[in-house]
Protein backbone atom coordinates (compact mmCIF):
# COMPACT_ATOMS: atom_id res chain seq x y z
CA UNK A 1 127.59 207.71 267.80
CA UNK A 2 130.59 205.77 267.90
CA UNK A 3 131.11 201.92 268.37
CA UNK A 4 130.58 201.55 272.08
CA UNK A 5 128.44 204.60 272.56
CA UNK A 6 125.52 202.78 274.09
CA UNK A 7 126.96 199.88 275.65
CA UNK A 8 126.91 198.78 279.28
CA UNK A 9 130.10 198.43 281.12
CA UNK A 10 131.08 194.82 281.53
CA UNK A 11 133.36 193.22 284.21
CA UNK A 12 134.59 189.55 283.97
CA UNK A 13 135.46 188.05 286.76
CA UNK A 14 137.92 184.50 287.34
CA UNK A 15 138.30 182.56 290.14
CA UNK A 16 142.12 181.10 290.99
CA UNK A 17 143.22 177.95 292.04
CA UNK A 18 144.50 179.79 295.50
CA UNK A 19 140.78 180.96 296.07
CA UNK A 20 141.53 184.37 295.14
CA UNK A 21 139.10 186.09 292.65
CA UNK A 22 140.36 188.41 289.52
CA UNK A 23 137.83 190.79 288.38
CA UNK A 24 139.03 192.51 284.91
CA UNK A 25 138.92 196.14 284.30
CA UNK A 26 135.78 198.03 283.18
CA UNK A 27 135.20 199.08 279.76
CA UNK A 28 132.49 200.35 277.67
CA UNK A 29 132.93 197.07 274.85
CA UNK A 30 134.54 194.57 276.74
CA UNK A 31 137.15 193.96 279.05
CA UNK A 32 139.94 196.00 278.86
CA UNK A 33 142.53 197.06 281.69
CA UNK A 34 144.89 194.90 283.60
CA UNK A 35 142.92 192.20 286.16
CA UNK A 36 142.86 193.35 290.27
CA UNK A 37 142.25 191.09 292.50
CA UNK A 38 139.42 191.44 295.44
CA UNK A 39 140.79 191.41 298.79
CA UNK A 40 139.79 189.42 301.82
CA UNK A 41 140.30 191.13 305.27
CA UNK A 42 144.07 190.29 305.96
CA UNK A 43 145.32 191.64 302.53
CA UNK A 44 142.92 194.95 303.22
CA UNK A 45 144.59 195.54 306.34
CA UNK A 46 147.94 194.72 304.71
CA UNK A 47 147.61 197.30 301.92
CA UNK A 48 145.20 200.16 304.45
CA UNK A 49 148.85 200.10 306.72
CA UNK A 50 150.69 200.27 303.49
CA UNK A 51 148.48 203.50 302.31
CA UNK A 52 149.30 205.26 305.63
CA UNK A 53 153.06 204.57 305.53
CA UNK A 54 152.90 205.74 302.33
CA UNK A 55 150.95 209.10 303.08
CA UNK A 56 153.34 209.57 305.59
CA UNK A 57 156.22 209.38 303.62
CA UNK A 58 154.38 211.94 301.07
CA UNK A 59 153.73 214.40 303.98
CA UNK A 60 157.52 214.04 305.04
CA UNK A 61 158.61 214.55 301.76
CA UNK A 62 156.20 217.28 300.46
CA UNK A 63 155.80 219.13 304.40
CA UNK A 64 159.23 218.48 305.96
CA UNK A 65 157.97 221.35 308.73
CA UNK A 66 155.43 218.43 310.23
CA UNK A 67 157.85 217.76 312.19
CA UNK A 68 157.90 220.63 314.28
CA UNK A 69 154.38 222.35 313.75
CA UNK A 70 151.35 220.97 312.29
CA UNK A 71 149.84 221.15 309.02
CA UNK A 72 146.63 222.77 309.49
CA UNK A 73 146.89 226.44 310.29
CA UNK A 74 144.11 226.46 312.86
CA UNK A 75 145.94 223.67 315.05
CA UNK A 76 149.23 225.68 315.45
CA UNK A 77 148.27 227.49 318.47
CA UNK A 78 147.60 224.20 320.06
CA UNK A 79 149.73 223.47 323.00
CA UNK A 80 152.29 220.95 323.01
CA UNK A 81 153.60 218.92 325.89
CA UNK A 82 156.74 217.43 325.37
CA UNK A 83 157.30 215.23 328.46
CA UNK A 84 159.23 212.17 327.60
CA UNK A 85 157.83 210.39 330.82
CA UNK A 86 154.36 210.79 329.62
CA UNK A 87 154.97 209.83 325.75
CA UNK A 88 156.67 206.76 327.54
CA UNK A 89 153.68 206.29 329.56
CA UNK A 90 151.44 206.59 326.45
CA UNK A 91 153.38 204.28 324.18
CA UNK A 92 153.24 201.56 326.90
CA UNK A 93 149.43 201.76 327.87
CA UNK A 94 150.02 203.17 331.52
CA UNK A 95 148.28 206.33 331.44
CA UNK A 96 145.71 205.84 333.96
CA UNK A 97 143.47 206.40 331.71
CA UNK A 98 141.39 203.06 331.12
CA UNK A 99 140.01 204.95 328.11
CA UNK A 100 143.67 205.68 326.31
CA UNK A 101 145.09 201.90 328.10
């Protein structure tokens, strides 16, 4: 068995001046990997919006025909309506719809 074979993984974690804490990588012997810090609720939102623009990009980039027809085969015969009035209505919260509003 080699060195580490039976060892526990081990986190260390540091607490910053700004409040912040840094929790080092895992390893099998000790702490090894660059620190990441745990987020509080504004920096998760922060980074979740980030991760969608970011899929999104990846979709447009990978799937450039998203823009006209969707991705998943079984949602192509879908309908569309492409009223302008309605998106307007939509994007403004003026639906009628106290549900979609």
């Amino acid at each position: 068995a080699g060195a580490g074979a039976g060892a526990a993984a081990t986190a260390t974690t540091t607490t910053t001046t700004t409040g912040g804490t840094i929790v080092g990588g895992l390893s099998a012997g000790g702490n090894a990997g660059a620190p990441r810090r745990m987020l509080d609720g504004s920096h998760t939102e922060y980074l979740r919006c980030l991760g969608l623009r970011e899929w999104s990009r990846y979709l447009s980039f990978f799937y450039p025909f998203t823009h006209q027809r969707s991705l998943l085969s079984q949602l192509r015969a879908v309908p569309w309506n492409y009223d302008q009035n309605l998106f307007h209505r939509w994007k403004t919260g003026a639906t009628g719809y106290p549900l979609v509003d």
